[in-house]
Every structure is written in structure tokens, then in C-alpha cells.
Protein backbone atom coordinates (compact mmCIF):
# COMPACT_ATOMS: atom_id res chain seq x y z
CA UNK A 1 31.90 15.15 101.86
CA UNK A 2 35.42 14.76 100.43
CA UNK A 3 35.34 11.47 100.39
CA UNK A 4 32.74 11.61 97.89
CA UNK A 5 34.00 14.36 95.84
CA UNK A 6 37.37 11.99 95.45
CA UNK A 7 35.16 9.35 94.29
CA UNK A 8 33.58 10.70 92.21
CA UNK A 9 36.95 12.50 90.17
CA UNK A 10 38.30 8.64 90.29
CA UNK A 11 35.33 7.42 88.37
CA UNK A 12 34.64 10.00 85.79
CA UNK A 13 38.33 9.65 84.72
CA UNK A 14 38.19 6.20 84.37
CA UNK A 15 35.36 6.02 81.85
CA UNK A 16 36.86 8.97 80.02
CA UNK A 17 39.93 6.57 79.70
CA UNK A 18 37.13 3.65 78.25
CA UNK A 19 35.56 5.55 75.52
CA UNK A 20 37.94 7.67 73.94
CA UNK A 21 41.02 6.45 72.03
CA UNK A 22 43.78 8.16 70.53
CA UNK A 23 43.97 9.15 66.86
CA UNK A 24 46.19 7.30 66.13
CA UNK A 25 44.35 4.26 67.58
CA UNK A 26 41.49 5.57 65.81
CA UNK A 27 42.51 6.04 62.23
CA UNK A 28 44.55 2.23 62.52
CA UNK A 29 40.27 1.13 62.89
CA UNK A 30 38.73 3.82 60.18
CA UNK A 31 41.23 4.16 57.54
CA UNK A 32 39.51 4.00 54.31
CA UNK A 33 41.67 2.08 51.76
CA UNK A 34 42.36 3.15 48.32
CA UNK A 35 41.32 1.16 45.02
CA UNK A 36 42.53 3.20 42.25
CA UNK A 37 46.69 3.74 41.75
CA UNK A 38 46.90 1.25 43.78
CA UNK A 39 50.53 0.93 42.66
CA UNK A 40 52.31 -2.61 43.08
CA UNK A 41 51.20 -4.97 40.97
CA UNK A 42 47.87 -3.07 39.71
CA UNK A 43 48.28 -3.60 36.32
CA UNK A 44 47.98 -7.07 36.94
CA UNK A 45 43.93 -6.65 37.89
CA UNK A 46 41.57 -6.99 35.38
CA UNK A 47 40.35 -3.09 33.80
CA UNK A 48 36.91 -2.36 36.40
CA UNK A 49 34.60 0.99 35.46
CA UNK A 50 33.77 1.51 38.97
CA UNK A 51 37.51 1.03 40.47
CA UNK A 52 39.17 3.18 37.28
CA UNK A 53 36.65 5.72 36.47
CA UNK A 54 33.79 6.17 38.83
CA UNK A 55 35.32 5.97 42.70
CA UNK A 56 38.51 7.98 41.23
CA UNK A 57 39.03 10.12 37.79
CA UNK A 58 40.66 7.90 35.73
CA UNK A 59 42.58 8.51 31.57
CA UNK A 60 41.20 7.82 28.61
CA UNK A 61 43.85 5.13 28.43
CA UNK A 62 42.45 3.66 31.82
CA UNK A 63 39.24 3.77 30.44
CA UNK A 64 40.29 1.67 27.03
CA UNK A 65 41.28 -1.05 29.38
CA UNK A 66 37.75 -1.45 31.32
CA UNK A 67 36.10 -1.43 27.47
CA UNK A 68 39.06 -2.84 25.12
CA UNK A 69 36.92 -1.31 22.16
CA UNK A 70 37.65 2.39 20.55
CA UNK A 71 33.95 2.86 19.75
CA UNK A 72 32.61 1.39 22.81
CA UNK A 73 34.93 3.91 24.98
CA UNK A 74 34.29 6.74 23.14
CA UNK A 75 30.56 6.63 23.76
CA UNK A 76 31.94 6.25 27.49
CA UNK A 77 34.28 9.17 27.63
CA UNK A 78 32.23 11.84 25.57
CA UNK A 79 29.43 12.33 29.06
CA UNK A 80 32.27 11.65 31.41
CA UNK A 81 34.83 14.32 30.15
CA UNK A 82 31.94 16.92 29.98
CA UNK A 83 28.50 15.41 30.24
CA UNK A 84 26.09 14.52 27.92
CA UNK A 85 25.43 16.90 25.14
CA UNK A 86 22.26 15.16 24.11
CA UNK A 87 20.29 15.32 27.47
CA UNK A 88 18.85 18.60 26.32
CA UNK A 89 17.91 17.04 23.03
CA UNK A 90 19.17 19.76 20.75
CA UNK A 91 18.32 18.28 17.41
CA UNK A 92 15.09 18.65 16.13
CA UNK A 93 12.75 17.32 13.63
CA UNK A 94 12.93 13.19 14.31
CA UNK A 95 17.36 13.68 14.31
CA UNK A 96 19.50 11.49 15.83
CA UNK A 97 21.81 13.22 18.38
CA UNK A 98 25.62 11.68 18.72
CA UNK A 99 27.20 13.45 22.03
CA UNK A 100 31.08 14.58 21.42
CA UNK A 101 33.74 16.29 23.69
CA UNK A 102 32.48 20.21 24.32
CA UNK A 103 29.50 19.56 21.26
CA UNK A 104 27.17 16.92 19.45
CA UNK A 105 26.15 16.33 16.03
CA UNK A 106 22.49 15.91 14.45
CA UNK A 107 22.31 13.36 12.07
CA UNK A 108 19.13 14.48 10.05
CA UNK A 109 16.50 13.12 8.19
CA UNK A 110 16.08 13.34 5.21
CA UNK A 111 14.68 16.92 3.80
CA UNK A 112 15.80 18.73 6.49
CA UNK A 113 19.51 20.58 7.16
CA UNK A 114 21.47 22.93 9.88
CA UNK A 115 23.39 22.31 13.19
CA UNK A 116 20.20 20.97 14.79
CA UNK A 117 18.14 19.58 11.12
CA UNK A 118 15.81 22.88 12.11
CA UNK A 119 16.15 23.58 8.09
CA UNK A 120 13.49 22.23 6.01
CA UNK A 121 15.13 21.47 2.43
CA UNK A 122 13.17 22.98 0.00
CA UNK A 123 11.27 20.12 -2.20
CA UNK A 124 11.99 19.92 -5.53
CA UNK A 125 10.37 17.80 -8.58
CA UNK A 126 13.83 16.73 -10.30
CA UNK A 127 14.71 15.05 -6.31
CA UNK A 128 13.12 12.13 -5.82
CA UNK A 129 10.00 13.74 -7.58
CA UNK A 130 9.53 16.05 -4.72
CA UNK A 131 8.09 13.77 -2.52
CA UNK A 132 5.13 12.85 -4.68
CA UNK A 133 3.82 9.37 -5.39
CA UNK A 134 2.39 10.27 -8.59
CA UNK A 135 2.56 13.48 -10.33
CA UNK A 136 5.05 16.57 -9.34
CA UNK A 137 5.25 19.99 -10.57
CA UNK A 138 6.25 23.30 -9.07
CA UNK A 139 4.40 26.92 -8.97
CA UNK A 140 5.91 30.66 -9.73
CA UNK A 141 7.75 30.11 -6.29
CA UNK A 142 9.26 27.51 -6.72
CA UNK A 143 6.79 25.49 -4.13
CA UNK A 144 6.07 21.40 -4.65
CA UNK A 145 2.75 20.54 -5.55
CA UNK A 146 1.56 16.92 -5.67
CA UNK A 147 -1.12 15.46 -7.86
CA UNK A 148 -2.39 12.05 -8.66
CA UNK A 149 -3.83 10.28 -11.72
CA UNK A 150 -7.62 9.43 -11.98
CA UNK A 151 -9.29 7.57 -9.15
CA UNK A 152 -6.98 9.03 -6.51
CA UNK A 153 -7.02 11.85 -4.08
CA UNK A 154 -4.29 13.55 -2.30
CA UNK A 155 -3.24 12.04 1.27
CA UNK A 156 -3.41 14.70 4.27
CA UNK A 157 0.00 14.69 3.95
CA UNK A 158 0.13 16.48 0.44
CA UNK A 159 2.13 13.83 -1.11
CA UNK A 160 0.56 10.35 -1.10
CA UNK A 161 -2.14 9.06 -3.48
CA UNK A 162 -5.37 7.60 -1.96
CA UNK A 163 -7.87 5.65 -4.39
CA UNK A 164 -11.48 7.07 -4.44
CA UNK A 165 -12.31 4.04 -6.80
CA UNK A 166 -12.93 0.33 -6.01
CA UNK A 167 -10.08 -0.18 -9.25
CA UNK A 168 -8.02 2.11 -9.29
CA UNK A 169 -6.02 2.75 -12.44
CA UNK A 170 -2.50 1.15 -12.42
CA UNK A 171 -2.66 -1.16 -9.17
CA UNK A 172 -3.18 -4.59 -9.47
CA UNK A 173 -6.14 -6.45 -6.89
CA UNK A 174 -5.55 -8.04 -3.95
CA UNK A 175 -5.78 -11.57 -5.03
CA UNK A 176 -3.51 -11.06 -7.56
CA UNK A 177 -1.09 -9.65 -6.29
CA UNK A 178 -0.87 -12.06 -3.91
CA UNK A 179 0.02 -14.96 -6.60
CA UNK A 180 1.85 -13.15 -9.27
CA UNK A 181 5.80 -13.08 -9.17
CA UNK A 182 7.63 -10.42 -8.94
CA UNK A 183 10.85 -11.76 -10.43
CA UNK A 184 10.69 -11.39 -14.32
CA UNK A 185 12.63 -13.91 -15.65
CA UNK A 186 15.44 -13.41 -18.27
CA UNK A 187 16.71 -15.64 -20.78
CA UNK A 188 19.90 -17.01 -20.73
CA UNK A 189 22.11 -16.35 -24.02
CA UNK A 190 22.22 -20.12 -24.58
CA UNK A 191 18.42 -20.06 -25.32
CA UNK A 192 17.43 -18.72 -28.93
CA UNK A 193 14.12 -19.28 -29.91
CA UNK A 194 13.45 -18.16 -33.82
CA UNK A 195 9.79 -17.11 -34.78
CA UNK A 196 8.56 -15.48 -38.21
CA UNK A 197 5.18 -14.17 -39.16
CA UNK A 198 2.94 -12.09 -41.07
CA UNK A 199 0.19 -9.49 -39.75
CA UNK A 200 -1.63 -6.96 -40.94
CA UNK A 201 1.10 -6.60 -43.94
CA UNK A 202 3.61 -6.59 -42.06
CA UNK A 203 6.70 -9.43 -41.45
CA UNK A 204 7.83 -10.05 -38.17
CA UNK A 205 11.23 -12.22 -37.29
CA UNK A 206 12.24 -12.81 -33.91
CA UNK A 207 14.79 -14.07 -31.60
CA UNK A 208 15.14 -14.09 -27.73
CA UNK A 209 17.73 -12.24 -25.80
CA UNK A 210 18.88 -11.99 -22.61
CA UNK A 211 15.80 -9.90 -22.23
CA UNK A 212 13.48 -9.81 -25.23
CA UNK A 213 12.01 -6.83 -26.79
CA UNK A 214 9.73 -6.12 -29.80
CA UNK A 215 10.84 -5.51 -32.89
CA UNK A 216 8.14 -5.72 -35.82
CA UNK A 217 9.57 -5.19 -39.11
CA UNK A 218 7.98 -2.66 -41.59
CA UNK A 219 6.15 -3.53 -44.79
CA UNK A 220 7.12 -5.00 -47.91
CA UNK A 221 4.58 -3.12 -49.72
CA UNK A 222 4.11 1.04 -49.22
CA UNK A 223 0.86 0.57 -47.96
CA UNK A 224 -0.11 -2.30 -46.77
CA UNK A 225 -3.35 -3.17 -45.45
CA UNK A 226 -4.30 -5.29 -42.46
CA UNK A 227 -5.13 -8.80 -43.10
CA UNK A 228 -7.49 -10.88 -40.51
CA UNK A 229 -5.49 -13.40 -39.99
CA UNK A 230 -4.15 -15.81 -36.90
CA UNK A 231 -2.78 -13.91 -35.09
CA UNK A 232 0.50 -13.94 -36.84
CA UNK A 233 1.78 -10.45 -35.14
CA UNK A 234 1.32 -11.32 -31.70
CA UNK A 235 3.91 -13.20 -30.23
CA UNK A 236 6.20 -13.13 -27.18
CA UNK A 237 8.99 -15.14 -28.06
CA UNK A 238 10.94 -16.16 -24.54
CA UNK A 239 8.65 -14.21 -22.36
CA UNK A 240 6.63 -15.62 -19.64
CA UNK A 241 3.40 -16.89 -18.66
CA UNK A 242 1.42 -14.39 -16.72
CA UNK A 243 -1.19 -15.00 -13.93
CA UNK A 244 -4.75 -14.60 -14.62
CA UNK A 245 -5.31 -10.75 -13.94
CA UNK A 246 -1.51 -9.94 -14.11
CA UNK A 247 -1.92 -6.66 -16.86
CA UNK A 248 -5.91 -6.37 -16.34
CA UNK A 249 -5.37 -3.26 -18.81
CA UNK A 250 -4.41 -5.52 -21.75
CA UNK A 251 -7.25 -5.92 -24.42
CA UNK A 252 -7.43 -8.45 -27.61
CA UNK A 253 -9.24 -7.06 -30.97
CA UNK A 254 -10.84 -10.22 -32.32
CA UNK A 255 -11.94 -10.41 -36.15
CA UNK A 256 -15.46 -11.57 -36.01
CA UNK A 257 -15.37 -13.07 -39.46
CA UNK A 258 -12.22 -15.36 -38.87
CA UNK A 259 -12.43 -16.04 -34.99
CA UNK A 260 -8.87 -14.60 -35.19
CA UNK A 261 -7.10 -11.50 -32.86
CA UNK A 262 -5.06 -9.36 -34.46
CA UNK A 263 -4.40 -6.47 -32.30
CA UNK A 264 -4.38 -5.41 -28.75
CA UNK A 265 -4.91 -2.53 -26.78
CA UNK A 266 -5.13 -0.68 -23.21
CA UNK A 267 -7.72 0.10 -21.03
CA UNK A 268 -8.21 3.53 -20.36
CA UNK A 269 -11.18 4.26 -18.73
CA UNK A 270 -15.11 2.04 -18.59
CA UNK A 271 -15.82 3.32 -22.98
CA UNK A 272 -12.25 3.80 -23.97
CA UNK A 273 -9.22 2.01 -25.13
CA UNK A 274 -6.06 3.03 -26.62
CA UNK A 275 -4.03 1.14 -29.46
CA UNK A 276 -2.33 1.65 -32.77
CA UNK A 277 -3.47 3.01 -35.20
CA UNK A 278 -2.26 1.37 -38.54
CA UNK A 279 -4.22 -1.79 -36.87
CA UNK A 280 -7.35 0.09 -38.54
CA UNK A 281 -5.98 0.45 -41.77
CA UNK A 282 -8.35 -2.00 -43.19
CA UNK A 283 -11.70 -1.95 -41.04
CA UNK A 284 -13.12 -5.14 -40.34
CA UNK A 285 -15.78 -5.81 -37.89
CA UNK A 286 -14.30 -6.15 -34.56
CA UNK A 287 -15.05 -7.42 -31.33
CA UNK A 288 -13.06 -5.93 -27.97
CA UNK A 289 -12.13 -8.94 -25.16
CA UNK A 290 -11.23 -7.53 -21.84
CA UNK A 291 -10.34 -9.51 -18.99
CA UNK A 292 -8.90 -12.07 -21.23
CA UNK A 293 -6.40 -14.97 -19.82
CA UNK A 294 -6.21 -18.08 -22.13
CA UNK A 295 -7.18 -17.54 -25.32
CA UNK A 296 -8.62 -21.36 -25.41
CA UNK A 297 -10.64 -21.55 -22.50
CA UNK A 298 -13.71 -19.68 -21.17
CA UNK A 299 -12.19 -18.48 -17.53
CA UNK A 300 -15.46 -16.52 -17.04
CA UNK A 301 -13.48 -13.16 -16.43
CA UNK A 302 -13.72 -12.02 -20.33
CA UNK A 303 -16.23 -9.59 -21.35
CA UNK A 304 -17.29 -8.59 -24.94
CA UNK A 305 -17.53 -5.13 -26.46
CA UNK A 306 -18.43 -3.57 -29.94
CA UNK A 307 -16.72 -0.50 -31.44
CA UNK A 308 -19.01 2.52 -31.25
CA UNK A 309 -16.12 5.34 -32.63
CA UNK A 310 -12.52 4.85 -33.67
CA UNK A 311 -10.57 8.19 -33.37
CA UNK A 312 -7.06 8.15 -35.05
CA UNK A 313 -4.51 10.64 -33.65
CA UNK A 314 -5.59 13.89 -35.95
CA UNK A 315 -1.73 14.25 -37.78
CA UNK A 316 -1.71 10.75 -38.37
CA UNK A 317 -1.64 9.68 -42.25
CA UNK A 318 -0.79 6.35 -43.62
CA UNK A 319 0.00 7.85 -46.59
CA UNK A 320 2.92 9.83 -45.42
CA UNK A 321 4.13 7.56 -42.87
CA UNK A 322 2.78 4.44 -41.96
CA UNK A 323 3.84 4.76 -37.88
CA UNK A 324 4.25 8.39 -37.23
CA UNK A 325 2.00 9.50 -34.88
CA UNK A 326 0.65 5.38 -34.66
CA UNK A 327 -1.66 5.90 -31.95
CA UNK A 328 -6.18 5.95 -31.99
CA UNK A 329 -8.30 5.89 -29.22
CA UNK A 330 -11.35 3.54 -29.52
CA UNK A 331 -14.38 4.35 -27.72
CA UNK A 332 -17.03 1.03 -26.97
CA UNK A 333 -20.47 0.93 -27.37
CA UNK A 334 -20.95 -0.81 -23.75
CA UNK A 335 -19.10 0.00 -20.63
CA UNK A 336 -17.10 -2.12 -19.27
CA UNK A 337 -17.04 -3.49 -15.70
CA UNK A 338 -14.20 -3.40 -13.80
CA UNK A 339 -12.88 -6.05 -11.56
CA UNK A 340 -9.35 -7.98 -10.84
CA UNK A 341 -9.09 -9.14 -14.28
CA UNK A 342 -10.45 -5.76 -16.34
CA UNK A 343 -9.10 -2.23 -15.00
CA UNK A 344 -7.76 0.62 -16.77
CA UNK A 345 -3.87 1.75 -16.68
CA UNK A 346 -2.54 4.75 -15.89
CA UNK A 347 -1.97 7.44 -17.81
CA UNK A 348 0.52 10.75 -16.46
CA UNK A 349 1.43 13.96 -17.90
CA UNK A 350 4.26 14.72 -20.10
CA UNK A 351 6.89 15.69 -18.10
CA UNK A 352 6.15 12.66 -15.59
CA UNK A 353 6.35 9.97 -18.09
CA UNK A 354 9.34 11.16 -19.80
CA UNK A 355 11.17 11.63 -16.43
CA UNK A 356 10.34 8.30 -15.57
CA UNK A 357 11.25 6.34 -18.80
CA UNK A 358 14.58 8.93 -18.19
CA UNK A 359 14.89 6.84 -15.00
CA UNK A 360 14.20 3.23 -15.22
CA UNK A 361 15.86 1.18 -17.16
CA UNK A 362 13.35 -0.87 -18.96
CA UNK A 363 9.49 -1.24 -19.16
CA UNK A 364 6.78 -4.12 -19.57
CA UNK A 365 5.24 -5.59 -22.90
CA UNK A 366 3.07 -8.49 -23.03
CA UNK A 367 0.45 -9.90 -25.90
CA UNK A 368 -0.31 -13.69 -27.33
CA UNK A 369 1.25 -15.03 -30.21
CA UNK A 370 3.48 -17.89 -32.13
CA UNK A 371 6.09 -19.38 -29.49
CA UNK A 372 8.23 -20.24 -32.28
CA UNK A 373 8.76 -20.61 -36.39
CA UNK A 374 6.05 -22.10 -37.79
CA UNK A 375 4.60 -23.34 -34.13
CA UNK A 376 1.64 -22.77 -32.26
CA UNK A 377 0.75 -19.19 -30.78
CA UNK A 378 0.82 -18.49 -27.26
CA UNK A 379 -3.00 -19.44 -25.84
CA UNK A 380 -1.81 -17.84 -22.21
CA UNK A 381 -1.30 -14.08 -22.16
CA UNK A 382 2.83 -13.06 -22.23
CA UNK A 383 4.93 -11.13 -21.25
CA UNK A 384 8.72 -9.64 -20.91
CA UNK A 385 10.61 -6.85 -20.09
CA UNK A 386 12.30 -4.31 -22.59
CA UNK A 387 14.85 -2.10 -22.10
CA UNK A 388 15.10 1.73 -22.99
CA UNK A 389 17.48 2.82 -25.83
CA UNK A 390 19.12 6.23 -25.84
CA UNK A 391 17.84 8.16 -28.84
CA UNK A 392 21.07 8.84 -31.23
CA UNK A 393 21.56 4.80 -31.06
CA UNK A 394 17.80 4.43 -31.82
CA UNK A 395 18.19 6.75 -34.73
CA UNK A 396 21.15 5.37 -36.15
CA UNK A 397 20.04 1.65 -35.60
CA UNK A 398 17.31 2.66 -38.28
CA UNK A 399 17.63 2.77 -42.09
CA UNK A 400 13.86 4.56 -41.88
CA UNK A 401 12.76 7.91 -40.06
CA UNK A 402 12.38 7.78 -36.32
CA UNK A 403 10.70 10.76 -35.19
CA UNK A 404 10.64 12.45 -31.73
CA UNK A 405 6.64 10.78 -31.49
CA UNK A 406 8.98 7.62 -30.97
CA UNK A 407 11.41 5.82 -29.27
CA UNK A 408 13.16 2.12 -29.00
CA UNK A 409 14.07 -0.04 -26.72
CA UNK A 410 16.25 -3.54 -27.42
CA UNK A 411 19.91 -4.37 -27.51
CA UNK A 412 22.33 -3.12 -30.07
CA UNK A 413 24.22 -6.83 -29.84
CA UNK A 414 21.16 -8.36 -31.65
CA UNK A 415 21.90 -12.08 -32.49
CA UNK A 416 19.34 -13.26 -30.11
CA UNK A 417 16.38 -10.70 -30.09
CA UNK A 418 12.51 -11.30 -29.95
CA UNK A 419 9.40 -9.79 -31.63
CA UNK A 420 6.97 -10.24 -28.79
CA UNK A 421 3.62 -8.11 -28.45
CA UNK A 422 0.90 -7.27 -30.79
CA UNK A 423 0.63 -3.84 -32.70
CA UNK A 424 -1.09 -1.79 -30.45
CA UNK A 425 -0.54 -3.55 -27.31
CA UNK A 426 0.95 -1.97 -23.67
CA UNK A 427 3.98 -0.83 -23.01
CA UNK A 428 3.70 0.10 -19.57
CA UNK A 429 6.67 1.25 -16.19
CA UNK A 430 6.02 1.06 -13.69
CA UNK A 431 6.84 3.70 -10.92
CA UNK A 432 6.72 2.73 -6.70
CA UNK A 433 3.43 0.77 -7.05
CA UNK A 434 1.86 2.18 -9.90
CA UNK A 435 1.82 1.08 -13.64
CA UNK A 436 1.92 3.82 -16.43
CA UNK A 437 1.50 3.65 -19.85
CA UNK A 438 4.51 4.73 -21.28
CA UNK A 439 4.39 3.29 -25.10
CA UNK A 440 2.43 1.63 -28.02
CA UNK A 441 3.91 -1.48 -30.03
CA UNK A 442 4.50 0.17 -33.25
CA UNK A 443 7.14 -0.95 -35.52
CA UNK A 444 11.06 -2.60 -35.70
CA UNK A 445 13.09 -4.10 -38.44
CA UNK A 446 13.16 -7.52 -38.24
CA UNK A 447 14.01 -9.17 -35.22
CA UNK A 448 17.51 -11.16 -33.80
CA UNK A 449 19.63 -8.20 -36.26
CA UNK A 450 22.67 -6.51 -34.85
CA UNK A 451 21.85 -2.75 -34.19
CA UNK A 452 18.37 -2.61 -34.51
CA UNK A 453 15.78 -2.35 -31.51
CA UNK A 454 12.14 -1.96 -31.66
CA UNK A 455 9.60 1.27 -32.02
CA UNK A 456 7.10 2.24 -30.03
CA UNK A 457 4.93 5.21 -30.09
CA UNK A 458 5.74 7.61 -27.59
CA UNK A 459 2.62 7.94 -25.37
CA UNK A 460 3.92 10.90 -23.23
CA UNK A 461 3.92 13.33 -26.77
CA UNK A 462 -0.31 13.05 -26.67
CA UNK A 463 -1.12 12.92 -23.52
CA UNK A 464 -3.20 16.50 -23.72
CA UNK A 465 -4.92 15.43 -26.96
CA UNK A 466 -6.00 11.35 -24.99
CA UNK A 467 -7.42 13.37 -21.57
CA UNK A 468 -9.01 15.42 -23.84
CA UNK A 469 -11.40 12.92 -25.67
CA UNK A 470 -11.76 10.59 -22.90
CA UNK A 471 -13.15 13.11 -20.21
CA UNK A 472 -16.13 13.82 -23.31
């Protein structure tokens, strides 16, 4: 029995001796080794994220090493100092959060303000017209409210303008938008083209500038009368071709005695037009061509129409001033029917239009006519770009009476000027996608002179008096 008991001691202290090692033996086996501060020689590694900053807390200046980039390591060592600030997403209405040290910043939209962009900036008509892709204005508190011209609705959203109409005023089609160019083109000064001309009593010079502009000259004669003749008014000296459909609101008044046109005109609605109104000083019969291209050619867009009523603006007399208040509405006997080539242009309320002329530089003129002196006129509809003139230089480019029913647009430099579009003809600007009618070719004094620009009648001053008798 005590053999066994001796055994048994000897064996249980040898395996003890087999499995268990000292801790010193132990640790020489386990010992984890270090990777960060290593010391000798470690700046000689290449800069690792997980070595400097993620097994061990590492500098800022450790961390510029792994990135070598300022930006890039800021980004980094925002979260890692303190954690993201952005996880929570604190800013609010579509902002973009940037994550600092101990904050964040919202970068906001735009309309909306405060720490997180939880503001909403209150819309207002003079900013960006309030939102609104037509017409702005603002009630007794102060509150944005949108509106759009005829043919449109308001968009759910309370700010876009949806047509109701298959052509809408303003908006050129679909086909033609797809082939006209949207580059106008400008002449260079090198290029002066000279034209001179006679029309309805009254002589027109012209010139081309760097960007032409109308400038018909007054009469010789106090009251001269409107003579049917080639169209010897209606030129656009340097201007360009446009496409078939380009200004689908432009109209041509033919004489139906002498074959010839002598003014144009704007659609405004299916019976009514707008133009000048000195072109009816002398009343001939007259025929109305919308949806007219080439003046040569039979494109089979052109429709015909007969005057049933020619309204001149009430205050208008020729007697008194020949141009002041130059503006008649001309209602037809036979709709007409819209398409591509024939659609009305827009018309917006005073404080619109002015704001807008207020705010683009120039607008659009077009009309047939001579190309040059004595040469043929245009047979493809023109057209060119004008720009705006600030009133006291109008004024004092004129040695006759420009009222506030006007204003001009041209360059003061003169020397190379233009006298492109007929009496009565568009002046439209255009505003995001939509054309307005901003002006009538009126008047000028001569063409290619130093300091003088061209008149138009200010549409924008009858705007009440035009919605009034077209809506009859």
C-alpha cells in the first residue's frame, strides 16, 4: 500500500513539471511586440494608418505623414479626436454637414438659414423674382405669390409655370427648337454695311455695329403719311438669318394694292395683334401674314388674315406727336391657327417687364428688309440683338422729346450702327425660357451717328389698357 502511494506522488510531480513553465519562460513565448514608437530607426518606415493611429493613439503630426495632404487629414482627424459630428445628421432641409473638432457646420441651400439651415428665408420678388418663373408679386404680409402669363397654370410647387395650351405663349416648338442656334452672332467692327431707305415718310440710314440696333429716323415733313411702298423700312442690316418658326409671333402687313409689306407686328392672342401705330396713318387695304419665313417662296406655314378693327392707343395723336404713345392693337376678322410657325408672345405686367429689361442687358428685334444701300431686301426673316440704354443717355442722345412711354437701346460710339426691323415689329427678352414682349419699333435718328440709339415704345406703360381689349 505504500508502495503505491510513493508511486503515485513520483508521477503526479513529474507531469506537473511537463505542463507548466515558468513566467519567465512563458512571457519569452507570448510577448506581444509593439508597432508604434517603435524607436530606432522608425522614422525610416513608410507613414501606415493602422500602425500610427488605429493599434496606438497617434499626433496630428503622425497622422500628416500616413496622408501627406492638409485637407485629406483633416477629414481624418475631425471623427478621430472626438467622433463624427455628422452621424446624427444635425442639418436639416437637403444641407450638407462638414464634421469639425467639438462641432460641425451646415452648409445650406439656398433659401434657408441658422446653425442647422432649419430657417426658411423669407421669399422676396426683388431676389431672384421670388422663386417665380413668370410673374412675382407680394401680399399685405409680405408673402410671395407666383403667377403665370396666359396658357399656363401654377406647378404644385407654387412657383413653376405649366402650359394648359398646345402653344403656349412665348416658348418656341419642339422641332424648332431643336434646329435653331442659340448663339446670336455679332458683328465684328471691321464689317460696316451702309443701307438707306424710305417708308411710310420716314428716312432710314443704317450701319452695323458690333451688335446692331434700330434706329429709324423721324420725318422730313410734320406729318407724314405712310406710303405703300417696298418695303423700304424693314431692314436688318448685319443681323442673321433665322430658322423657319424661330419668332412664330412676328407678323408682316402686306399692301394688297402693291404686293408690298410695310409693317410688322406681334401675335397676341388667335384675333389680335399688336404694332405701331403711325403704320396706320394712311389706311390702305391690308392683308395680315402669320407664320411667314421667306418672303419669296410659298413654305406652306403662312396664313392670311383681313383687318376687322384697328384700335390706336386712346392718348395717341399724330398731330401732337407722331410716336408718343406709338402703339394699336389690331383685331382680325379670322382666327388664326396656331402651330410651330404662328403662336402668340408673351405679354407680363408692369412691374415684371420693367424689372426684367432693368436686368438683361439687351433684347431681340427681327423684320425683312434692304441688306444694303440701294440692294435687295432681305427675302428670309432677320434678326439681331439690341442692347438697353440707360434713360438720361437716351434723352440726351435726342435733339426731339423722349417721353417716359419710351426708351432706346444702341451704342453711344455710333460709327457703325444699323436700322434693322420694321415699324411696328417685336422687340421681345427673353426671361429663363420664356419670350416677352418688351418693346415696339418706333423711331431713331438716322442710323451709324455718334450718340444716338433707337426708340421703341415702351410696352410695359399699357399693359392694363392691351389685357383689357384683348380678353373682349
Amino acid at each position: 500500500m505504500n508502495l503505491l502511494l510513493l508511486i503515485f506522488v513520483l508521477v503526479e510531480e513529474h507531469c506537473e513539471a511537463k505542463v507548466f513553465v515558468s513566467p519567465q519562460s512563458a512571457s519569452s513565448v507570448l510577448q506581444r511586440h509593439r508597432r508604434y514608437n517603435k524607436g530606432f530607426m522608425e522614422e525610416m518606415l513608410p507613414g501606415n494608418l493602422e500602425r500610427e493611429c488605429l493599434e496606438e493613439k497617434c499626433t496630428f503630426e503622425e497622422a500628416r505623414e500616413v496622408f501627406e495632404n492638409k485637407e485629406k487629414t483633416m477629414e481624418f482627424w475631425h471623427p478621430y479626436v472626438d467622433g463624427d459630428q455628422c452621424v446624427k445628421q444635425p442639418c436639416q432641409n437637403g444641407a450638407t454637414c462638414k464634421d469639425g473638432i467639438g462641432t460641425y457646420i451646415c452648409w445650406c441651400l439656398p433659401g434657408f438659414d441658422g446653425r442647422d439651415c432649419e430657417i426658411e428665408v423669407a421669399r422676396r420678388c426683388n431676389l431672384e423674382n421670388g422663386g417665380c418663373l413668370h410673374f412675382c408679386s407680394q401680399d399685405a404680409q409680405q408673402n410671395v405669390k407666383c403667377a403665370c402669363a396666359t396658357g399656363y397654370k401654377l406647378g404644385e410647387d407654387g412657383r413653376a409655370c405649366e402650359p394648359t395650351v398646345p402653344f403656349p405663349c412665348g416658348v418656341l416648338g419642339d422641332k424648332v427648337r431643336s434646329t435653331v442656334t442659340k448663339d446670336v452672332r455679332f458683328i465684328p467692327v471691321e464689317e460696316e454695311v451702309q443701307s438707306s431707305g424710305l417708308s411710310n415718310g420716314t428716312v432710314y440710314n443704317a450701319t452695323v455695329t458690333k451688335t446692331p440696333i434700330i434706329t429709324p429716323t423721324p420725318p422730313p415733313t410734320p406729318y407724314p403719311i405712310i406710303r405703300p411702298q417696298r418695303n423700304d423700312n424693314i431692314r436688318i442690316v448685319g443681323g442673321t438669318d433665322c430658322q423657319p418658326g424661330e419668332i412664330p409671333w412676328q407678323i408682316v402687313m402686306i399692301n394688297d394694292d402693291t404686293k408690298d409689306w410695310y409693317c410688322g407686328g406681334s401675335i397676341l392672342n388667335e384675333r389680335w395683334i399688336i404694332t405701331a401705330a403711325h403704320c396706320f396713318l394712311t389706311r390702305v387695304k391690308t392683308t395680315i401674314v402669320v407664320g411667314e419665313h421667306d418672303m419669296y417662296k410659298n413654305e406652306g406655314t403662312e396664313s392670311h388674315h383681313s383687318i376687322a378693327e384697328i384700335l390706336p392707343y386712346p392718348l395717341y395723336d399724330s398731330k401732337k406727336s407722331l410716336y408718343n404713345h406709338d402703339l394699336a392693337l389690331v383685331r382680325l376678322q379670322e382666327p388664326i391657327t396656331f402651330s410651330e410657325h404662328a403662336l402668340p408672345v408673351c405679354l407680363g405686367p408692369r412691374d415684371f417687364i420693367v424689372k426684367l429689361m432693368n436686368e438683361e442687358d439687351s433684347g431681340m428685334v427681327s423684320g425683312w428688309g434692304r441688306l444694303v444701300q440701294g440692294g435687295r431686301s432681305a427675302s428670309v426673316l432677320q434678326k439681331v440683338n439690341v442692347r438697353y440704354t440707360d434713360r438720361h443717355s437716351c434723352k440726351e442722345s435726342s435733339t426731339s422729346d423722349v417721353s417716359s412711354f419710351m426708351f432706346c437701346a444702341g451704342f453711344y460710339e455710333g460709327g457703325q450702327d444699323s436700322c434693322q426691323g420694321d415699324s411696328g415689329g417685336p422687340h421681345t427678352t427673353k426671361y429663363k425660357s420664356t419670350w416677352f414682349l418688351t418693346g415696339i419699333v418706333s423711331w431713331g435718328e438716322g442710323c451709324a451717328v455718334r450718340g444716338k440709339y433707337g426708340i421703341y415704345t415702351k410696352v410695359a406703360r399699357y399693359y392694363k389698357w392691351i389685357t383689357e381689349q384683348i380678353k373682349n
